[in-house]
N, C-alpha and C. Protein backbone atom coordinates (compact mmCIF):
# COMPACT_ATOMS: atom_id res chain seq x y z
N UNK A 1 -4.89 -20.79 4.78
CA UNK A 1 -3.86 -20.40 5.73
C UNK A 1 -3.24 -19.06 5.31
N UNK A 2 -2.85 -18.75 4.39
CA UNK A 2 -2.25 -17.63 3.58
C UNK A 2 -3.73 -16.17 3.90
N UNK A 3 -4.92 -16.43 3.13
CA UNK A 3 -5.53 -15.29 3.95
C UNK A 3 -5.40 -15.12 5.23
N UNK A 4 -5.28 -15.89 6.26
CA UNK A 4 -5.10 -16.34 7.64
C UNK A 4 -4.02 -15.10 8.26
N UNK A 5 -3.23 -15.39 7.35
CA UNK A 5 -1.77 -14.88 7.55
C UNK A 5 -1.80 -13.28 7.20
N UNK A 6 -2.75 -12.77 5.71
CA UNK A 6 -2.59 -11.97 5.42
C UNK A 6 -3.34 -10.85 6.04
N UNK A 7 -4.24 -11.78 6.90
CA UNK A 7 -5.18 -11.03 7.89
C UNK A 7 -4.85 -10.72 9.29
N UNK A 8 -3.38 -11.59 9.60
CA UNK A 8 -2.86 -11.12 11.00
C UNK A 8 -2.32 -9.81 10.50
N UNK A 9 -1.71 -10.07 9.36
CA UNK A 9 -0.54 -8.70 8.96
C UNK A 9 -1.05 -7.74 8.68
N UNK A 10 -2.38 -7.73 8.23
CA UNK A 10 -3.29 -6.26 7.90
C UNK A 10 -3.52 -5.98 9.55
N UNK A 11 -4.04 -6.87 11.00
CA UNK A 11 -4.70 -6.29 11.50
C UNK A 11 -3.68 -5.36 12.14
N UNK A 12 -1.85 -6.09 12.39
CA UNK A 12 -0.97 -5.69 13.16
C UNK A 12 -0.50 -4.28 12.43
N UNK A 13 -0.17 -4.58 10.99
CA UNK A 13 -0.25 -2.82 10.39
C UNK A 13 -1.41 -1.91 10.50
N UNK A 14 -2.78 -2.23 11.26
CA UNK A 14 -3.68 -1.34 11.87
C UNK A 14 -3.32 -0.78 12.99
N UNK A 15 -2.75 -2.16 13.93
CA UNK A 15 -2.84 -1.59 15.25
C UNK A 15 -0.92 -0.61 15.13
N UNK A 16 -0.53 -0.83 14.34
CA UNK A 16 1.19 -0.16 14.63
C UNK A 16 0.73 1.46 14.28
N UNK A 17 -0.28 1.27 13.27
CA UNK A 17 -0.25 2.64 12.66
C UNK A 17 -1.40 3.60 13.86
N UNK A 18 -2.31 2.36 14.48
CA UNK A 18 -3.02 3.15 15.73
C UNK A 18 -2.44 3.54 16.83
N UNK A 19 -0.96 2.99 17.05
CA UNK A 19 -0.38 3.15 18.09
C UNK A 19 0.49 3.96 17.91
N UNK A 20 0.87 4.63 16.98
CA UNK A 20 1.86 6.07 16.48
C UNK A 20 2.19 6.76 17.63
N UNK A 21 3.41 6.65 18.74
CA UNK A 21 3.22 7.72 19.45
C UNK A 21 3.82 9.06 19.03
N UNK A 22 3.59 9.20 17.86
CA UNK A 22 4.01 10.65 17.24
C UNK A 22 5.32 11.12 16.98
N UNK A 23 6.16 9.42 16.72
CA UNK A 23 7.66 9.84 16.03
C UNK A 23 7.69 10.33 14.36
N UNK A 24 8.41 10.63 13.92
CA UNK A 24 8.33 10.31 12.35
C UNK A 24 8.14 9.52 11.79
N UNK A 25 7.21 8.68 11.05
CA UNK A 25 7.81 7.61 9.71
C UNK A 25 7.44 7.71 8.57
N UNK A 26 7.66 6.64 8.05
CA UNK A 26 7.55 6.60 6.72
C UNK A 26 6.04 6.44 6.17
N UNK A 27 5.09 7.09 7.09
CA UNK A 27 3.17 7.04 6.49
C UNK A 27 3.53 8.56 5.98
N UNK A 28 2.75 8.48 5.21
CA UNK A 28 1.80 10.02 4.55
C UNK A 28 0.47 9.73 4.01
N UNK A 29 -0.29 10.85 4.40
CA UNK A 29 -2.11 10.71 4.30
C UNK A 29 -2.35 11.33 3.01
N UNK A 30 -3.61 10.94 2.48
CA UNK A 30 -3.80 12.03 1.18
C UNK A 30 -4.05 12.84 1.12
N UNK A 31 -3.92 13.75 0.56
CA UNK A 31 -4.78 15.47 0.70
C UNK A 31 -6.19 15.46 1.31
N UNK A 32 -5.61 16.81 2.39
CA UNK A 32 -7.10 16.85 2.89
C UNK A 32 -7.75 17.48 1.40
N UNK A 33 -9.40 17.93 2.09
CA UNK A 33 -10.15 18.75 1.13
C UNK A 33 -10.24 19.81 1.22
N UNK A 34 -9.37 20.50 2.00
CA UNK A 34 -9.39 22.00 1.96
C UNK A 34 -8.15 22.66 1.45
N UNK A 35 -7.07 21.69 1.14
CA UNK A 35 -6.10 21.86 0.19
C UNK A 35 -6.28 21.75 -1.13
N UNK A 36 -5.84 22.53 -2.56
CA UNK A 36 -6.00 22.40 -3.83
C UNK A 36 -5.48 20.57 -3.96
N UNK A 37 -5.77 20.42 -5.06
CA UNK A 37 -5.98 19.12 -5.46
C UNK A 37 -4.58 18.47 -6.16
N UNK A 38 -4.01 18.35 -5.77
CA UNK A 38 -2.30 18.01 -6.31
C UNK A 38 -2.76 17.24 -8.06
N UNK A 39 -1.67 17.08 -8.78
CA UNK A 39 -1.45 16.45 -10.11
C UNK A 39 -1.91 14.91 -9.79
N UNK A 40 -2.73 13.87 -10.57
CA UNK A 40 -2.32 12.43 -10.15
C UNK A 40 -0.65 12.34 -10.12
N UNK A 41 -0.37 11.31 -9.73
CA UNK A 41 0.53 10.52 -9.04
C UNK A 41 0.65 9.49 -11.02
N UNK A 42 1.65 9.48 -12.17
CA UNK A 42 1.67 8.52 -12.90
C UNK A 42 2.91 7.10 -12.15
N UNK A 43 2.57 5.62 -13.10
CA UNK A 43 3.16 4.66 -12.43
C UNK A 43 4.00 5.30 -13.91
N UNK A 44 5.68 4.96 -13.34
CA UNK A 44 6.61 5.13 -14.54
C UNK A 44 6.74 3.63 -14.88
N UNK A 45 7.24 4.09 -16.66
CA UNK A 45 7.46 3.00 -17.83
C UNK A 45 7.81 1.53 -16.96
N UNK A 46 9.30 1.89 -16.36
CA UNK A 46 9.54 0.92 -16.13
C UNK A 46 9.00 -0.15 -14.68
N UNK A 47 7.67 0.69 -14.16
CA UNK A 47 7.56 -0.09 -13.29
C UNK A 47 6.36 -1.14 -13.34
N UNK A 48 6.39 -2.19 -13.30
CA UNK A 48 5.40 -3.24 -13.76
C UNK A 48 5.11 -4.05 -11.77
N UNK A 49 3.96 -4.67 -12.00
CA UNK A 49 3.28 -5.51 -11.14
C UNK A 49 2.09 -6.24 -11.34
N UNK A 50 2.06 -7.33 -10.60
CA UNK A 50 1.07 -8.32 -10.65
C UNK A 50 -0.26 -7.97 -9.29
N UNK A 51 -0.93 -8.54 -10.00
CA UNK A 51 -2.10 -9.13 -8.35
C UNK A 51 -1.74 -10.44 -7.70
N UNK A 52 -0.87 -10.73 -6.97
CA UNK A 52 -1.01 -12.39 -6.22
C UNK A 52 -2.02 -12.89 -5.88
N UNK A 53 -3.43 -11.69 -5.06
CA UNK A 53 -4.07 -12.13 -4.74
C UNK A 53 -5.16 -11.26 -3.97
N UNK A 54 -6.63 -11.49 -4.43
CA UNK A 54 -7.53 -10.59 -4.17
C UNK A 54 -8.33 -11.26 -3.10
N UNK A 55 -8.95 -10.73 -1.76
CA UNK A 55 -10.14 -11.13 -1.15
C UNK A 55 -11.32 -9.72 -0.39
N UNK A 56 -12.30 -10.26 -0.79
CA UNK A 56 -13.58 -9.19 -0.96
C UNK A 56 -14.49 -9.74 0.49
N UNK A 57 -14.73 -8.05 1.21
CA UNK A 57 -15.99 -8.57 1.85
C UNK A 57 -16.79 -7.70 1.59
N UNK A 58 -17.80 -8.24 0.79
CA UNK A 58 -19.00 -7.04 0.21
C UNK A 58 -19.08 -5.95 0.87
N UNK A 59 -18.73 -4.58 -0.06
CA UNK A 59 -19.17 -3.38 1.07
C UNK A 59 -18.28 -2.77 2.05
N UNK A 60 -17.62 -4.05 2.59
CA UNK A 60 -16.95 -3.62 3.35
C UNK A 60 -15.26 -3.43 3.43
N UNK A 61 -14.98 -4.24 2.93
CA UNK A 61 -13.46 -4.52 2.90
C UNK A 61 -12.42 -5.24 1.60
N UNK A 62 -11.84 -4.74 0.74
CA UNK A 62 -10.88 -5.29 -0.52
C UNK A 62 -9.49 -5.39 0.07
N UNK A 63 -9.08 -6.58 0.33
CA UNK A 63 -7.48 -6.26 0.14
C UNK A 63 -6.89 -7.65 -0.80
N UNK A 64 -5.97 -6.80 -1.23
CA UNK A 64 -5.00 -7.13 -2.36
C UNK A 64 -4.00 -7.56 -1.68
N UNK A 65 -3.11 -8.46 -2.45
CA UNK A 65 -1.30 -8.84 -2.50
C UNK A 65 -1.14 -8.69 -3.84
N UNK A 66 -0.22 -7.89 -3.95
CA UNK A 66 0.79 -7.45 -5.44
C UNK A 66 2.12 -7.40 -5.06
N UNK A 67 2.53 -7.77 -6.36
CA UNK A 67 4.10 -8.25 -6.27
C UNK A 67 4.36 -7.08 -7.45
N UNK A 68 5.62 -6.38 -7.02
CA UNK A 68 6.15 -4.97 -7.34
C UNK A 68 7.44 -5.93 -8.00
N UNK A 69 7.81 -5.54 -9.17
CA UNK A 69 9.38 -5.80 -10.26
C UNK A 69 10.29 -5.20 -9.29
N UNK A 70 10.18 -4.25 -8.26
CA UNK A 70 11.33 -3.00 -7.73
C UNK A 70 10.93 -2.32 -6.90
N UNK A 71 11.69 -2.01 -6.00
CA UNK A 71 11.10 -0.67 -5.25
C UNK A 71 11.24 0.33 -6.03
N UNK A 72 9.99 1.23 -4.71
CA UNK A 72 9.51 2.46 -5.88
C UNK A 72 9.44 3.20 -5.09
N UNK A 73 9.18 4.76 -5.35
CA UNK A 73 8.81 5.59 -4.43
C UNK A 73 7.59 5.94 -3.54
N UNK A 74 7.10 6.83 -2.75
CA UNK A 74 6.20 6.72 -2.21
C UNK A 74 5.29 7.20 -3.17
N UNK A 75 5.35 7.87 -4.03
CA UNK A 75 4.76 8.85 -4.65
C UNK A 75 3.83 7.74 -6.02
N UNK A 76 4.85 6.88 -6.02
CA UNK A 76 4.47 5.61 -7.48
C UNK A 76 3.32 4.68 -6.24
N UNK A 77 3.84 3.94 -5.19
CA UNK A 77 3.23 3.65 -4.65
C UNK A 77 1.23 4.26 -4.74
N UNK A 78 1.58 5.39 -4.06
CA UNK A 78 0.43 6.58 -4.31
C UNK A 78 -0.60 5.44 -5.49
N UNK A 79 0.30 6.25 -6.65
CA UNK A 79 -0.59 5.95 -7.76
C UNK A 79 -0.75 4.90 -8.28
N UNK A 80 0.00 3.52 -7.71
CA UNK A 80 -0.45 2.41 -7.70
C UNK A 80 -1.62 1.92 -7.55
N UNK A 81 -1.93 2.57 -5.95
CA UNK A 81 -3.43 2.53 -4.94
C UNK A 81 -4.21 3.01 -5.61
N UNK A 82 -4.18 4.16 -6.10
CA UNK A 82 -4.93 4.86 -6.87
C UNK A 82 -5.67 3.98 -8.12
N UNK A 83 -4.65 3.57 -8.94
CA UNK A 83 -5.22 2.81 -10.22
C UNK A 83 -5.89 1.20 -9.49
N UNK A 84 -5.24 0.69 -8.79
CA UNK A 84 -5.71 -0.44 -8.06
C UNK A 84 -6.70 -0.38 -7.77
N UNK A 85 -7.07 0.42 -6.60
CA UNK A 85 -8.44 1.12 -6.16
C UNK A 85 -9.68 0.87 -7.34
N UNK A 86 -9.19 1.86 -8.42
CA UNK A 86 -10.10 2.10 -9.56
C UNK A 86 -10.54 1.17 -9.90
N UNK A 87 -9.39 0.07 -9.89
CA UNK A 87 -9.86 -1.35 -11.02
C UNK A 87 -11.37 -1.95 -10.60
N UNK A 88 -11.61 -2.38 -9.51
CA UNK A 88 -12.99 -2.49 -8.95
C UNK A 88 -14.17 -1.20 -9.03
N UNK A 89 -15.17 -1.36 -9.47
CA UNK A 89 -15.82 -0.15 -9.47
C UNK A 89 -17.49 -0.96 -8.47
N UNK A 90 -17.07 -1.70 -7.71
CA UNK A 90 -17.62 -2.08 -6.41
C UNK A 90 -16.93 -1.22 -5.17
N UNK A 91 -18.19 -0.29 -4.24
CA UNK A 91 -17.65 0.12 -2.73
C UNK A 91 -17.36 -0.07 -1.84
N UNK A 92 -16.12 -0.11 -0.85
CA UNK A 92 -15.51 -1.20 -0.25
C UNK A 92 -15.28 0.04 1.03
N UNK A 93 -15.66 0.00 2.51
CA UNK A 93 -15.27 0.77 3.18
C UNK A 93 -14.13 1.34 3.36
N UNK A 94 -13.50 0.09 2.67
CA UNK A 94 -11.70 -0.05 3.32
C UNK A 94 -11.31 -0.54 2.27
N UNK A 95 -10.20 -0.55 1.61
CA UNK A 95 -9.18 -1.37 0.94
C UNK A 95 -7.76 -1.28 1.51
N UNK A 96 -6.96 -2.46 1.65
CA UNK A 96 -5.87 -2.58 2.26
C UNK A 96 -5.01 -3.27 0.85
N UNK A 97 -3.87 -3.11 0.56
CA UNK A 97 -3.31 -3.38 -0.21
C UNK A 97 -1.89 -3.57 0.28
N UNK A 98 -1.13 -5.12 -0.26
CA UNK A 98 0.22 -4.89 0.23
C UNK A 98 0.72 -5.29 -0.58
N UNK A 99 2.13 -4.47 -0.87
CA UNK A 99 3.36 -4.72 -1.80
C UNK A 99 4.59 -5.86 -1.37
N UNK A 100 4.80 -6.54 -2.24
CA UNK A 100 5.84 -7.48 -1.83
C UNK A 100 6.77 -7.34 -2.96
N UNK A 101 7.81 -7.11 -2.91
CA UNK A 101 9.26 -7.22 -3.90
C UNK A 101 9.49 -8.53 -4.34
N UNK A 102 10.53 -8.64 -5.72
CA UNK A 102 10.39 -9.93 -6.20
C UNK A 102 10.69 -11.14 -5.53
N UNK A 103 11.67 -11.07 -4.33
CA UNK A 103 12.06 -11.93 -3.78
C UNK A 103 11.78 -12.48 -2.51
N UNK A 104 10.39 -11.95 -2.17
CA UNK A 104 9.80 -11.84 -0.95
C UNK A 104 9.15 -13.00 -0.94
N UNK A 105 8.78 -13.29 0.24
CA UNK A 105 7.59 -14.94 0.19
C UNK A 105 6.29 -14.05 0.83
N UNK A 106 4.95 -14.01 -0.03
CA UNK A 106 3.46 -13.76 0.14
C UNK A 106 3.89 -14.76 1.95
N UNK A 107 2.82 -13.38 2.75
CA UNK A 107 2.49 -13.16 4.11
C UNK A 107 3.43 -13.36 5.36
N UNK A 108 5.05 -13.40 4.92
CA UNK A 108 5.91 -13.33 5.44
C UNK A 108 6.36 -11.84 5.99
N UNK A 109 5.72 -10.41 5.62
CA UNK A 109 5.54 -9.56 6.15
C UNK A 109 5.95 -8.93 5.01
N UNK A 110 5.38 -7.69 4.56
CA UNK A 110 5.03 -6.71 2.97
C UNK A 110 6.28 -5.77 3.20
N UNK A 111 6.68 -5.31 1.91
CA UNK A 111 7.61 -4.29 1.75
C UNK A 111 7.15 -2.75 1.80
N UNK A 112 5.59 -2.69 1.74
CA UNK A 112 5.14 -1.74 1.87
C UNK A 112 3.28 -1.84 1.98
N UNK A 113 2.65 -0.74 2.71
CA UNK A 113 1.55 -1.04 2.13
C UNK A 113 0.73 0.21 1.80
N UNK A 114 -0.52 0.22 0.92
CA UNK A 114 -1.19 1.38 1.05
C UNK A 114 -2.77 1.23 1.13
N UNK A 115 -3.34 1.63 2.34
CA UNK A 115 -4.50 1.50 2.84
C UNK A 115 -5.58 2.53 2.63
N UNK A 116 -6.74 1.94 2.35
CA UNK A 116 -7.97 3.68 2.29
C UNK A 116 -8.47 2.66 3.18
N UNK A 117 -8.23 3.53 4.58
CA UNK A 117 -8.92 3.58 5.97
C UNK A 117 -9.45 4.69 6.28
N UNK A 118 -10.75 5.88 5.86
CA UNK A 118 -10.90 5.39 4.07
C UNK A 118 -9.91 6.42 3.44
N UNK A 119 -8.91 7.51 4.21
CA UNK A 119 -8.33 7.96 2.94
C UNK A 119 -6.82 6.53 3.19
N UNK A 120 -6.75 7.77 1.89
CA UNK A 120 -5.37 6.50 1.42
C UNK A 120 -4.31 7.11 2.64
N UNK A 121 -3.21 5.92 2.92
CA UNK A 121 -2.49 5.69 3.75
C UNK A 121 -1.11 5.04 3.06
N UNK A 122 -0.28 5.89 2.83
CA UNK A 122 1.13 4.96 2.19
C UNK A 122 1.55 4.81 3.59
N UNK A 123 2.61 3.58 3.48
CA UNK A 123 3.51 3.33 4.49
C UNK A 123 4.54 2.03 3.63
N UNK A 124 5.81 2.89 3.78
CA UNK A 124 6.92 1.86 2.93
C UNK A 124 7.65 1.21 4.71
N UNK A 125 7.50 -0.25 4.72
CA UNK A 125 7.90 -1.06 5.72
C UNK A 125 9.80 -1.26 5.60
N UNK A 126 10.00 -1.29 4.45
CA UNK A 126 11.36 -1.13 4.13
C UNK A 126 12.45 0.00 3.33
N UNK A 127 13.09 0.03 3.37
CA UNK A 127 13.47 1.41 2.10
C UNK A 127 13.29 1.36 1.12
N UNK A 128 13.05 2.74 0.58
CA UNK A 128 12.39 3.09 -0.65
C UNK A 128 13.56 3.32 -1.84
N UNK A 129 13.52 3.33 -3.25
CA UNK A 129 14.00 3.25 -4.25
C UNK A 129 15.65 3.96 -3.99
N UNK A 130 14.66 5.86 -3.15
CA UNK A 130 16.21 6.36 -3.15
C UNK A 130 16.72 6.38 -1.70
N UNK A 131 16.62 5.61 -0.90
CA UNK A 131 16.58 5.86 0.23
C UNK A 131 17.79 4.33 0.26
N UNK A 132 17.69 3.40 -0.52
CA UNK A 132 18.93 2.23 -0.60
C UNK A 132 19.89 2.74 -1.87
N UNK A 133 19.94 4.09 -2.68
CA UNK A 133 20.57 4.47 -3.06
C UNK A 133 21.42 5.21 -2.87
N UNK A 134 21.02 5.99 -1.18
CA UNK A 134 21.88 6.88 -0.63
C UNK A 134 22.47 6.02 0.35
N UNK A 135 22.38 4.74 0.99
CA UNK A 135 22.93 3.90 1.71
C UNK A 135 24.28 3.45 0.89
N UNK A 136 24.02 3.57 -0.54
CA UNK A 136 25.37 2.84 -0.72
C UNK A 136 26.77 3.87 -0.60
């Protein structure tokens, strides 16, 4: 039931992000290739996370649930995907990955996610580290 779940929420964060009618949000794409090659993205000291939960379709498709200690920025996010990504050294058309904060309940809807459809795709679903710091 839980993949079930985690597979409505990947397909509906496909179709929200296909249906963009070109306001602002909170996605950013990765460098194209005709731009120089930015610095990696490091995860800082204090930010730690788990895998909740991995499912594979050969070739075609990896997505993850990870549970994040904290929000983070988009930029940590980034290099989350990045090292995540790496950990498999199997080719996956797609990887979808979603972040859940400590107090969240797995497939009740992600705090953030970051997708290689196939480039990478951040999108923070809730506010980000400094973004509930300038709220207060």
């Amino acid at each position: 039931m839980r993949h079930l779940l985690t597979l409505i929420i990947t397909i509906l964060s496909l179709v929200t992000i296909g249906c963009d009618d070109g306001q602002q949000s909170a996605t950013s794409r990765g460098p194209s290739s005709a731009s120089p090659k930015p610095q990696t993205p490091t995860i800082p000291d204090d930010v730690s996370y788990s895998i909740i939960d991995s499912t594979t379709m050969p070739g075609i498709k990896r997505s993850l649930d990870v549970r994040l200690n904290k929000k983070v920025s988009e930029r940590t996010l980034r290099a989350l995907a990045l090292k995540l990504k790496s950990q498999d050294s199997r080719n996956y058309e797609r990887t979808f990955i979603v972040y859940y904060l400590p107090d969240m309940k797995v497939g009740a809807g992600a705090w953030a996610t970051t997708h290689f459809d196939p480039d990478l795709e951040v999108r923070v679903l809730g506010l980000t580290a400094g973004q509930g710091r300038r709220a207060r």
